[in-house]
C-alpha atoms as a PDB file:
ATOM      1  CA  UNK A   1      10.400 107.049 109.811  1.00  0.00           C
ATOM      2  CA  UNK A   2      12.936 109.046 111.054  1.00  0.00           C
ATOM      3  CA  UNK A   3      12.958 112.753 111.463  1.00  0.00           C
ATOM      4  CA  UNK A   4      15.020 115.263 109.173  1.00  0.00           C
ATOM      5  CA  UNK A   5      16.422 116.183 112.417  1.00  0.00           C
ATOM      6  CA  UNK A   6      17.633 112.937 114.160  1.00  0.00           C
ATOM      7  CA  UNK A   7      19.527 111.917 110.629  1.00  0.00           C
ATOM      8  CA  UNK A   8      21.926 114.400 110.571  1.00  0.00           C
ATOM      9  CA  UNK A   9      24.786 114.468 112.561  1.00  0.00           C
ATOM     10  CA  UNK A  10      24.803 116.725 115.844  1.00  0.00           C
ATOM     11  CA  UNK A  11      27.371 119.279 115.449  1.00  0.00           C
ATOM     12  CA  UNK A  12      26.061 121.346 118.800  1.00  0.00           C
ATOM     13  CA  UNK A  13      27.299 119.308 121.484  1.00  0.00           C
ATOM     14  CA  UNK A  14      30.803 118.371 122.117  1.00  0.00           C
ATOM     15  CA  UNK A  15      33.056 115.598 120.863  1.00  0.00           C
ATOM     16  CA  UNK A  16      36.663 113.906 120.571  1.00  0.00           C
ATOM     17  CA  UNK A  17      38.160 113.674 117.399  1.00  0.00           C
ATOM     18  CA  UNK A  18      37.625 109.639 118.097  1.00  0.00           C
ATOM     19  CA  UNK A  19      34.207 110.094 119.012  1.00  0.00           C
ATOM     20  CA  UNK A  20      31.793 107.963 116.466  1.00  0.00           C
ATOM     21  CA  UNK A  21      29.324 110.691 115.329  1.00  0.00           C
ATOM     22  CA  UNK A  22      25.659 109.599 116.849  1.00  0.00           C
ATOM     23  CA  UNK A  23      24.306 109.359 113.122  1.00  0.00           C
ATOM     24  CA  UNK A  24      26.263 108.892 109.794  1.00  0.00           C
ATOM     25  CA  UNK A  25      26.528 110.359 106.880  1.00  0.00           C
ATOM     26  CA  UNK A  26      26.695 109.120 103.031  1.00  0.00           C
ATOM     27  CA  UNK A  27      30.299 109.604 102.456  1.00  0.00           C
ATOM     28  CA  UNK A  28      30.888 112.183  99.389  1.00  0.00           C
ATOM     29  CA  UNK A  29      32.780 110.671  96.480  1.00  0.00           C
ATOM     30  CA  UNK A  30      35.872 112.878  96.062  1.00  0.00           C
ATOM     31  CA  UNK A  31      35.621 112.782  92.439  1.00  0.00           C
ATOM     32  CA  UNK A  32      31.779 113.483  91.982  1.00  0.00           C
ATOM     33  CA  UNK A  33      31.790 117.283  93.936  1.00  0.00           C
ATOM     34  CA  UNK A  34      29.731 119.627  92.000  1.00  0.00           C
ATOM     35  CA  UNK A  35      27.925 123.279  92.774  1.00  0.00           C
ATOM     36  CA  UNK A  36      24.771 121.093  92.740  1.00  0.00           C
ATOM     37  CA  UNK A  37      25.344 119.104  95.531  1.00  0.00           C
ATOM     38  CA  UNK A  38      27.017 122.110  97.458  1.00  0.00           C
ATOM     39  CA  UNK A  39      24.409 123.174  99.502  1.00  0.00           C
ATOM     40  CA  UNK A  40      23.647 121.331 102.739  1.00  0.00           C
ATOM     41  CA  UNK A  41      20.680 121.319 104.775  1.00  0.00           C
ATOM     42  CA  UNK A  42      20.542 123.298 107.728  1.00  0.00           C
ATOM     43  CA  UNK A  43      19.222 120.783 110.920  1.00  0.00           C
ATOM     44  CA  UNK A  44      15.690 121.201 111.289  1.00  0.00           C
ATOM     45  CA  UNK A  45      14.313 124.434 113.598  1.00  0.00           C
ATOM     46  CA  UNK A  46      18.139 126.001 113.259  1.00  0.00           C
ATOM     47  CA  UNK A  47      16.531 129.129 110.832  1.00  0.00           C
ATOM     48  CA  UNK A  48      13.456 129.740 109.023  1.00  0.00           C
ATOM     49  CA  UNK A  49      14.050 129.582 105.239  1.00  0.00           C
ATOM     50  CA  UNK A  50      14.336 133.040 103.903  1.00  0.00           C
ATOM     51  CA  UNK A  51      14.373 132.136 100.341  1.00  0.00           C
ATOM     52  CA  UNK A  52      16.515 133.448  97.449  1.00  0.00           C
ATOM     53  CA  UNK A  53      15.325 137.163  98.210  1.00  0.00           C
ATOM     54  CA  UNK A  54      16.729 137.343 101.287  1.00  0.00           C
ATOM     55  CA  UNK A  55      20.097 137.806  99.995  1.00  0.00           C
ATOM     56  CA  UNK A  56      21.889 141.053 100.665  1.00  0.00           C
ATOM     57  CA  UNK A  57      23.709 142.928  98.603  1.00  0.00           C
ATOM     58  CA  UNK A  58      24.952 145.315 101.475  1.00  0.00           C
ATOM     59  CA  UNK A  59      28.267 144.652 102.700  1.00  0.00           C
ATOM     60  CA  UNK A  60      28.161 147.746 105.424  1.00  0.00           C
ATOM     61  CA  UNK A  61      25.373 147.209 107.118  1.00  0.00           C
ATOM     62  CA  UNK A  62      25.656 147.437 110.935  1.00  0.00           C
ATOM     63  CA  UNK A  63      22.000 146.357 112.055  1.00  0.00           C
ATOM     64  CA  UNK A  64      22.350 143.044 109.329  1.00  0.00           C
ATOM     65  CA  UNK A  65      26.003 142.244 110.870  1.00  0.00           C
ATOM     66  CA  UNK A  66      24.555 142.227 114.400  1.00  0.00           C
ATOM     67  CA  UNK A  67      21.873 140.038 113.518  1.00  0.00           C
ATOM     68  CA  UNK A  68      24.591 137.851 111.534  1.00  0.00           C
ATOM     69  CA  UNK A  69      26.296 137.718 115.174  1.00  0.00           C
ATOM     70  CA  UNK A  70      23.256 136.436 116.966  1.00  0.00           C
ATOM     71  CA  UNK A  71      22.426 133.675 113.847  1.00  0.00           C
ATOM     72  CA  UNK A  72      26.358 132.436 114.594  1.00  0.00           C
ATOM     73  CA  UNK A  73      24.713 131.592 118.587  1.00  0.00           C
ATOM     74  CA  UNK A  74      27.749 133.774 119.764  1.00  0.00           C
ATOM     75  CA  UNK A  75      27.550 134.400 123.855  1.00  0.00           C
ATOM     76  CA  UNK A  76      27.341 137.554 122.900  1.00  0.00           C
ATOM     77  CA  UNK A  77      27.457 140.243 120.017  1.00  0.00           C
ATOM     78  CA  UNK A  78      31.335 140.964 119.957  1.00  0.00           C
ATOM     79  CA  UNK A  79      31.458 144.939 119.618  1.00  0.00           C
ATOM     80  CA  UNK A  80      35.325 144.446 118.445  1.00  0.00           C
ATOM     81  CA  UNK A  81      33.762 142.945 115.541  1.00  0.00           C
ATOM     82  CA  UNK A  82      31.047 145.677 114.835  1.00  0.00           C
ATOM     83  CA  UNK A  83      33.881 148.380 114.714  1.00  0.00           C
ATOM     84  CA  UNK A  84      36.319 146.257 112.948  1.00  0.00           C
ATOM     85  CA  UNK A  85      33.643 146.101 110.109  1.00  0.00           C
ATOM     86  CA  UNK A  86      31.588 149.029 110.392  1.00  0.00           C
ATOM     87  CA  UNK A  87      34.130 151.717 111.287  1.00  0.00           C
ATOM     88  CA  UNK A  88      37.484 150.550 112.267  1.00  0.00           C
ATOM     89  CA  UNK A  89      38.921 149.398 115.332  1.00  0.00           C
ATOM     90  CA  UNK A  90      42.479 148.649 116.869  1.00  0.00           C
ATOM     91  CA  UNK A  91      42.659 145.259 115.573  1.00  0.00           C
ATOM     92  CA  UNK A  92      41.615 143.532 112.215  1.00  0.00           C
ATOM     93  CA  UNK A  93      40.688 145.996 110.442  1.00  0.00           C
ATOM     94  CA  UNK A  94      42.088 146.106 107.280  1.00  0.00           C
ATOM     95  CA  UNK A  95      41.595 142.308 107.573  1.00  0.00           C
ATOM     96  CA  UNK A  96      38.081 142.087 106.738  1.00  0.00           C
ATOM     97  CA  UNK A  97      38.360 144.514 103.740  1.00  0.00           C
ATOM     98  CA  UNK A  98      41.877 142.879 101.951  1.00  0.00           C
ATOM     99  CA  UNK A  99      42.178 139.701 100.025  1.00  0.00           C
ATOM    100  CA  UNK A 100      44.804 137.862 101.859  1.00  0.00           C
ATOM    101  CA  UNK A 101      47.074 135.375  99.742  1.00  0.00           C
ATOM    102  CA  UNK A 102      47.096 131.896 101.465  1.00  0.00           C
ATOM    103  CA  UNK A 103      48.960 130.398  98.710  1.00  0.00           C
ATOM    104  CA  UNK A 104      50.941 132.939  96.818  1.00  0.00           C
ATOM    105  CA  UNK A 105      49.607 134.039  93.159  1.00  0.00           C
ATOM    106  CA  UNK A 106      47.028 131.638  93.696  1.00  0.00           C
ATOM    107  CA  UNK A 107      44.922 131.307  96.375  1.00  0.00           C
ATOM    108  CA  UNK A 108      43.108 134.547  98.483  1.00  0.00           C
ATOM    109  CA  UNK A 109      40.887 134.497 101.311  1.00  0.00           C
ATOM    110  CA  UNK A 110      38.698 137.534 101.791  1.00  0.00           C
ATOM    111  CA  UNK A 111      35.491 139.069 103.245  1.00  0.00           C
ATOM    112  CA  UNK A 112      32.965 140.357 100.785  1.00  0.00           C
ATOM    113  CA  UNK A 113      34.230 144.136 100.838  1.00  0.00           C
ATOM    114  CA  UNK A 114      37.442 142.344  99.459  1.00  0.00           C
ATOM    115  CA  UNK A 115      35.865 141.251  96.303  1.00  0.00           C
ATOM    116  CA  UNK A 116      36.409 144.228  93.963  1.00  0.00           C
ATOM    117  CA  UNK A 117      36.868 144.344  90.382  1.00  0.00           C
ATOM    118  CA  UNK A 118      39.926 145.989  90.199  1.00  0.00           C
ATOM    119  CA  UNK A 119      41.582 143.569  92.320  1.00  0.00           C
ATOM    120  CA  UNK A 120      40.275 140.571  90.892  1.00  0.00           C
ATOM    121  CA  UNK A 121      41.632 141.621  87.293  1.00  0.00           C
ATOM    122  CA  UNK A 122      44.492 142.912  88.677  1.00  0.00           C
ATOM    123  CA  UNK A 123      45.204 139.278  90.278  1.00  0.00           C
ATOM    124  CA  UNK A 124      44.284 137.349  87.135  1.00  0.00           C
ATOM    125  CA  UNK A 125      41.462 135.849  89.366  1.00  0.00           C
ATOM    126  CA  UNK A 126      39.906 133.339  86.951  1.00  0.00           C
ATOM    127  CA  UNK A 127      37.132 131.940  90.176  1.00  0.00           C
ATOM    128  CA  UNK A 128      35.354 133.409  93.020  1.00  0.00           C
ATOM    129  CA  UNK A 129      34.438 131.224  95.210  1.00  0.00           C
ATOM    130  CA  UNK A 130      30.881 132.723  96.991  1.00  0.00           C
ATOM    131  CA  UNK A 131      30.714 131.057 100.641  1.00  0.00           C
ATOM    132  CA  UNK A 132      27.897 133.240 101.776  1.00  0.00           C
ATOM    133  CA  UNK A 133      24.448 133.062 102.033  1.00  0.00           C
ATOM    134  CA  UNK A 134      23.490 136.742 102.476  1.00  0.00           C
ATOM    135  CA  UNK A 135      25.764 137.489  99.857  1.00  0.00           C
ATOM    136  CA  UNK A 136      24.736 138.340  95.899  1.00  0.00           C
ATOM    137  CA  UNK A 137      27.221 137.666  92.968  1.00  0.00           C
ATOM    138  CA  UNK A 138      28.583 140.862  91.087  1.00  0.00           C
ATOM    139  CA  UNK A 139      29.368 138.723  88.012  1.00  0.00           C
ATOM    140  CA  UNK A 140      32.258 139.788  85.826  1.00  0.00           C
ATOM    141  CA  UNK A 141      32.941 138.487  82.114  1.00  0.00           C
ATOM    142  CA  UNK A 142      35.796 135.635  82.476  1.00  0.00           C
ATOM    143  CA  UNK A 143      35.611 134.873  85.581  1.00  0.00           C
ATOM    144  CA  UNK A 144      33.676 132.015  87.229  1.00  0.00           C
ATOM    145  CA  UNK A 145      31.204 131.391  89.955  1.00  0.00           C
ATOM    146  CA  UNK A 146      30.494 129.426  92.350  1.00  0.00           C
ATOM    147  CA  UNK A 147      28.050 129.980  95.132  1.00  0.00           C
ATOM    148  CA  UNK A 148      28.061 127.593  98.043  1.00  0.00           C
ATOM    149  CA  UNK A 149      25.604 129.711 100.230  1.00  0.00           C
ATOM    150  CA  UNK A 150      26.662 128.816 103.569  1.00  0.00           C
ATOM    151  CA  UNK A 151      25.443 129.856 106.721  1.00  0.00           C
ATOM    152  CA  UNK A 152      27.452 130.594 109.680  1.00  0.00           C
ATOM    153  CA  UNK A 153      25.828 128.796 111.954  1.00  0.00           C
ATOM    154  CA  UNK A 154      27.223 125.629 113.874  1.00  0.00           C
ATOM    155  CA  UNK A 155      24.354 123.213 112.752  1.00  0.00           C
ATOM    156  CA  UNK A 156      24.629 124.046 109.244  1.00  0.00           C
ATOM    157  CA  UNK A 157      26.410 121.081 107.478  1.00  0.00           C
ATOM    158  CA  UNK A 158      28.867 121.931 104.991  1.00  0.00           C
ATOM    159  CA  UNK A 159      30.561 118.554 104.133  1.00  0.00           C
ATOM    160  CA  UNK A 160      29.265 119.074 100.044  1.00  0.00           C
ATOM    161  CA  UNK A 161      30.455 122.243 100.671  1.00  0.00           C
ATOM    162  CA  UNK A 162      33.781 121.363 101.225  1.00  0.00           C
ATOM    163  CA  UNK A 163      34.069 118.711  98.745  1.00  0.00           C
ATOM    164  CA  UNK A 164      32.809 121.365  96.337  1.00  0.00           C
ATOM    165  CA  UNK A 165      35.011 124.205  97.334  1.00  0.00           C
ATOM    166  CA  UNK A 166      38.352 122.417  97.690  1.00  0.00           C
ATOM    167  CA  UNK A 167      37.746 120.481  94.026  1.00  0.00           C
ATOM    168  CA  UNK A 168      36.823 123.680  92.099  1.00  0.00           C
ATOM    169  CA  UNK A 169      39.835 125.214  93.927  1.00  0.00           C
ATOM    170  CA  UNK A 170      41.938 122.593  92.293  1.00  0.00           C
ATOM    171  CA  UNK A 171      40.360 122.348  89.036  1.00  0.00           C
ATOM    172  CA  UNK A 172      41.298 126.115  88.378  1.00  0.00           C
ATOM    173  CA  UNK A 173      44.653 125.454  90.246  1.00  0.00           C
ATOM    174  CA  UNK A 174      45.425 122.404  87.600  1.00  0.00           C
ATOM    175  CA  UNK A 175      44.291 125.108  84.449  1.00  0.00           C
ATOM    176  CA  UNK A 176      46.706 127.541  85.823  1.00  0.00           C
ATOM    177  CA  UNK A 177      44.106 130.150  87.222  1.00  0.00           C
ATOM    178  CA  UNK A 178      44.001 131.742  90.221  1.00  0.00           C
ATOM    179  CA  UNK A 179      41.121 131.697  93.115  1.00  0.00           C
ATOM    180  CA  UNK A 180      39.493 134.100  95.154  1.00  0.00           C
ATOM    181  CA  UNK A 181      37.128 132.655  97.849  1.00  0.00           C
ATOM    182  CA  UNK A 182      35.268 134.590 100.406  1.00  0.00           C
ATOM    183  CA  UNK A 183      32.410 134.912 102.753  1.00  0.00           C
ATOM    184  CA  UNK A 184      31.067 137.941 104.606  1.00  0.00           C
ATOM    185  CA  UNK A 185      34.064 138.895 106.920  1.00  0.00           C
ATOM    186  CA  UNK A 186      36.700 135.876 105.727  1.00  0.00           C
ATOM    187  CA  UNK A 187      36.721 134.358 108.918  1.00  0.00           C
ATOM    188  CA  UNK A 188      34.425 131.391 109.205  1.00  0.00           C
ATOM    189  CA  UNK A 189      33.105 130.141 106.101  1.00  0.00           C
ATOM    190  CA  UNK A 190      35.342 130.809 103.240  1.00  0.00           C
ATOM    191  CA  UNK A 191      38.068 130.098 105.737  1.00  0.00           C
ATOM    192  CA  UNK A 192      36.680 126.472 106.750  1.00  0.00           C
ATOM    193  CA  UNK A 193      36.613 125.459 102.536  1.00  0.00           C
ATOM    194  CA  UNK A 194      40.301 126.895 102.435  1.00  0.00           C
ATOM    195  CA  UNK A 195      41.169 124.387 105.071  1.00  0.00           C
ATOM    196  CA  UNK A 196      39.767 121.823 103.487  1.00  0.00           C
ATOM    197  CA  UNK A 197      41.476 122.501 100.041  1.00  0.00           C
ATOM    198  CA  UNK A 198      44.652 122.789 101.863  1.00  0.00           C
ATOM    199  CA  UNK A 199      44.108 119.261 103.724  1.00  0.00           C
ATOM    200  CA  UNK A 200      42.444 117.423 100.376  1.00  0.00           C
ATOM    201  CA  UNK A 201      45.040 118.080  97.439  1.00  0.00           C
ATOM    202  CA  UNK A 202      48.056 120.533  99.550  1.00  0.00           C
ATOM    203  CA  UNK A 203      48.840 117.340 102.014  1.00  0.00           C
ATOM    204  CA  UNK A 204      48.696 119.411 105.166  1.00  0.00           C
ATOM    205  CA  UNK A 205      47.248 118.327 108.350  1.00  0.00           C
ATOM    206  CA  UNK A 206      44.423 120.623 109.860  1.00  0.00           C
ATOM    207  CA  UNK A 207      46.638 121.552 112.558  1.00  0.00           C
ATOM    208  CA  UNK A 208      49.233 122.135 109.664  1.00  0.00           C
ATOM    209  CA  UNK A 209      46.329 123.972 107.552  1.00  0.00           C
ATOM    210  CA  UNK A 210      45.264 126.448 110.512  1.00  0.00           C
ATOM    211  CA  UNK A 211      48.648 127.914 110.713  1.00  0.00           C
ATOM    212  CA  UNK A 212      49.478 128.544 107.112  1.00  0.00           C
ATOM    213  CA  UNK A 213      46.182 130.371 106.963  1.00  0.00           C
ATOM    214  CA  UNK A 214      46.589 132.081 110.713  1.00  0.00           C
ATOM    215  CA  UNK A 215      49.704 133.276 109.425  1.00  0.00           C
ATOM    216  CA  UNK A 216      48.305 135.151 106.762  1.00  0.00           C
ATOM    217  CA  UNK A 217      44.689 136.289 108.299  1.00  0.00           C
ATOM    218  CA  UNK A 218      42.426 136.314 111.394  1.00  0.00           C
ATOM    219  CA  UNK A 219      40.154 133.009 110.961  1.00  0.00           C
ATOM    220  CA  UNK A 220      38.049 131.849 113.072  1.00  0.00           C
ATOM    221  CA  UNK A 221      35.331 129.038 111.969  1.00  0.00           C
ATOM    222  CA  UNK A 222      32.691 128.390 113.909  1.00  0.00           C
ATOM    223  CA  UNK A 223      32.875 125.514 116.522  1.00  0.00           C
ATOM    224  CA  UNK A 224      29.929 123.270 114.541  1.00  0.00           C
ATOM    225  CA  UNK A 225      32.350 123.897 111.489  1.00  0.00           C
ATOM    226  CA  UNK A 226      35.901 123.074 113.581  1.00  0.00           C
ATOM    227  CA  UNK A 227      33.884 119.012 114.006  1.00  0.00           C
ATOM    228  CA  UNK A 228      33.061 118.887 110.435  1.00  0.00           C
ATOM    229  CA  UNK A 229      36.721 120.072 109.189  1.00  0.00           C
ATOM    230  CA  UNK A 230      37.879 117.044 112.083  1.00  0.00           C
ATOM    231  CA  UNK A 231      35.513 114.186 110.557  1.00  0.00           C
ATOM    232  CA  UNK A 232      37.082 115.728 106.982  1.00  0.00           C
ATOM    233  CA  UNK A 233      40.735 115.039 107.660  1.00  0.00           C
ATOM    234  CA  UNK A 234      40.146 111.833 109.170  1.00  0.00           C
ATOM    235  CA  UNK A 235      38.318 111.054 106.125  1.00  0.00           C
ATOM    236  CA  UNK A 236      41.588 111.561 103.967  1.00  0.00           C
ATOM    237  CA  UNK A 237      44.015 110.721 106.554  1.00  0.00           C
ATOM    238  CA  UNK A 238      42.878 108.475 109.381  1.00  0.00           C
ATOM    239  CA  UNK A 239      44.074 111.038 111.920  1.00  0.00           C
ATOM    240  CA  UNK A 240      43.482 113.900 113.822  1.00  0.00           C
ATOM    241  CA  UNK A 241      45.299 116.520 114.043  1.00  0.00           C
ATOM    242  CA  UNK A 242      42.803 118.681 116.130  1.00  0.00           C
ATOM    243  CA  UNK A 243      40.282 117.633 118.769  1.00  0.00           C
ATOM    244  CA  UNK A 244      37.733 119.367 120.579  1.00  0.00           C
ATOM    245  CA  UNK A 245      38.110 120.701 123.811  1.00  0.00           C
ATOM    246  CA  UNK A 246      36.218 122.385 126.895  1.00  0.00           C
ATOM    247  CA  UNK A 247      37.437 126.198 128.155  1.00  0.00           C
ATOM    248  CA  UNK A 248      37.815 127.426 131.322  1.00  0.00           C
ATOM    249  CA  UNK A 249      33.757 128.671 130.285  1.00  0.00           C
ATOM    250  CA  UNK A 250      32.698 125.232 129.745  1.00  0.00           C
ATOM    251  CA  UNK A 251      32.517 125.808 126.065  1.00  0.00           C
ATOM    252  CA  UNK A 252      33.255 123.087 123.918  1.00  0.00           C
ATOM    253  CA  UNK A 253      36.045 124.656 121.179  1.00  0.00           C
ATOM    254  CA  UNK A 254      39.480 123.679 118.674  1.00  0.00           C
ATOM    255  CA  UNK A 255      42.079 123.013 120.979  1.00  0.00           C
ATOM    256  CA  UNK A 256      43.996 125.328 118.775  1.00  0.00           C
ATOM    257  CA  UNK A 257      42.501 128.313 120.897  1.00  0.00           C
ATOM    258  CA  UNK A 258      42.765 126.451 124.383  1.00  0.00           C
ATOM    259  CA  UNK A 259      45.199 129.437 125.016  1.00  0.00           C
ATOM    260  CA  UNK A 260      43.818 132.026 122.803  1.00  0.00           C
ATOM    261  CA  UNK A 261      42.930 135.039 125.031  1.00  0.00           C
ATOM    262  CA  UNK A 262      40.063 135.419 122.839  1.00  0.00           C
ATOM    263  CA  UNK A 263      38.172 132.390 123.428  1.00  0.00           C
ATOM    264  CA  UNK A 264      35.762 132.627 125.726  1.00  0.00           C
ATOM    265  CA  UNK A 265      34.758 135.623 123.064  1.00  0.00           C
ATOM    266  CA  UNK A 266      34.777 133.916 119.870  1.00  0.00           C
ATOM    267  CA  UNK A 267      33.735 130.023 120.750  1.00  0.00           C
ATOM    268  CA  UNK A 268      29.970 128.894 119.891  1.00  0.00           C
END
């Protein structure tokens, strides 16, 4: 019998958007997507199991957030981020902390010190959308949950995740509500299921997805995430419109960010 491990697919090393993925996958009905089947398995060794408790509450803690940077497998601990959350910095602050509207009086995209009551209400936010992990749930009457608890990390697989994300999205879009989804600092997680919602039921391309969002805040999912958001949109539209790439580091990254400054930072 086969391992856990050699049944997923391997998200770690780098790929084409035409390359066949070395194991498949059950393919998610679009229709069926449901909080219960929106957690993922992380691949086998990638972190021990923590367990419910483990969630934090704390959304300003510096010695958690470096520890978050080392679980995302960076190079290195990016100080820019440490100030930009902790304490400020030159650039992205005020990023992390707002909700941003990606689709005007609709959808928002924000890190967790962006989901505040007075906002939401303000808003007419009818869902929050919970991509995090680490994160707990400060549940307010009328308004829905859902809690995908994601990991940042490139080996987690977040396909259900997706699926469940994007059709939840809709479902409130469809009622006439409004959406707030988020993950710790809005960048990776909560950012890869607003891709997805744009490329499932918005018609735009990935490519097409990235800059609608780019335009409106800093994203940056991780690299295991940018070959899971691929094999989605070829799943809906036999293309792709983004591929992966090697750097001038040897790092395997979206070709978006081929000429991001940036790169050799940010890519896992």
């Amino acid at each position: 019998m086969e391992s856990e491990t050699s049944s997923q697919k391997d998200y770690t090393e780098c790929s084409s958007c035409a390359a066949t993925p070395s194991q498949s996958t059950a393919t998610q009905s679009q229709s069926t997507a449901t909080p219960s089947q929106s957690t993922p398995g992380l691949m086998a060794s990638s972190i021990p199991d923590e367990g419910k408790s483990a969630k934090r509450t704390s959304k300003n803690d510096r010695s958690w957030l470096e520890n978050h940077l080392k679980l995302r497998q960076t190079s290195s601990a990016p100080e820019i981020y440490l100030q930009s959350f902790t304490r400020g910095s030159t650039r992205g602050t005020s990023s992390f902390h707002r909700a941003d509207p990606i689709i005007e009086d609709f959808l928002y995209l924000s890190g967790a010190s962006g989901v505040e009551e007075g906002f939401l209400r303000a808003r007419g936010i009818t869902c929050v959308i919970n991509c995090a992990y680490e994160v707990d749930n400060n549940t307010l009457e009328r308004i829905e949950y859902l809690d995908l608890e994601m990991r940042d990390v490139p080996e987690f697989l977040i396909e259900s995740s997706l699926h469940a994300g994007a059709d939840k999205i809709e479902e409130h879009r469809l009622a006439g509500g409004k959406v707030l989804v988020h993950c710790m600092m809005g960048m990776s997680r909560s950012a890869a299921v607003t891709l997805a919602y744009l490329v499932k039921y918005q018609g735009k391309s990935l490519r097409e997805a990235h800059v609608l969002v780019r335009e409106r805040r800093t994203i940056r999912p991780n690299n295991g995430f940018w070959r899971q958001l691929i094999d989605f949109e070829r799943d809906f539209t036999a293309e792709c419109s983004v591929t992966m790439v090697r750097n001038d580091s040897g790092q395997s990254v979206a070709d978006i960010y081929i000429h991001d400054r940036d790169v050799d930072v940010i890519a896992l």
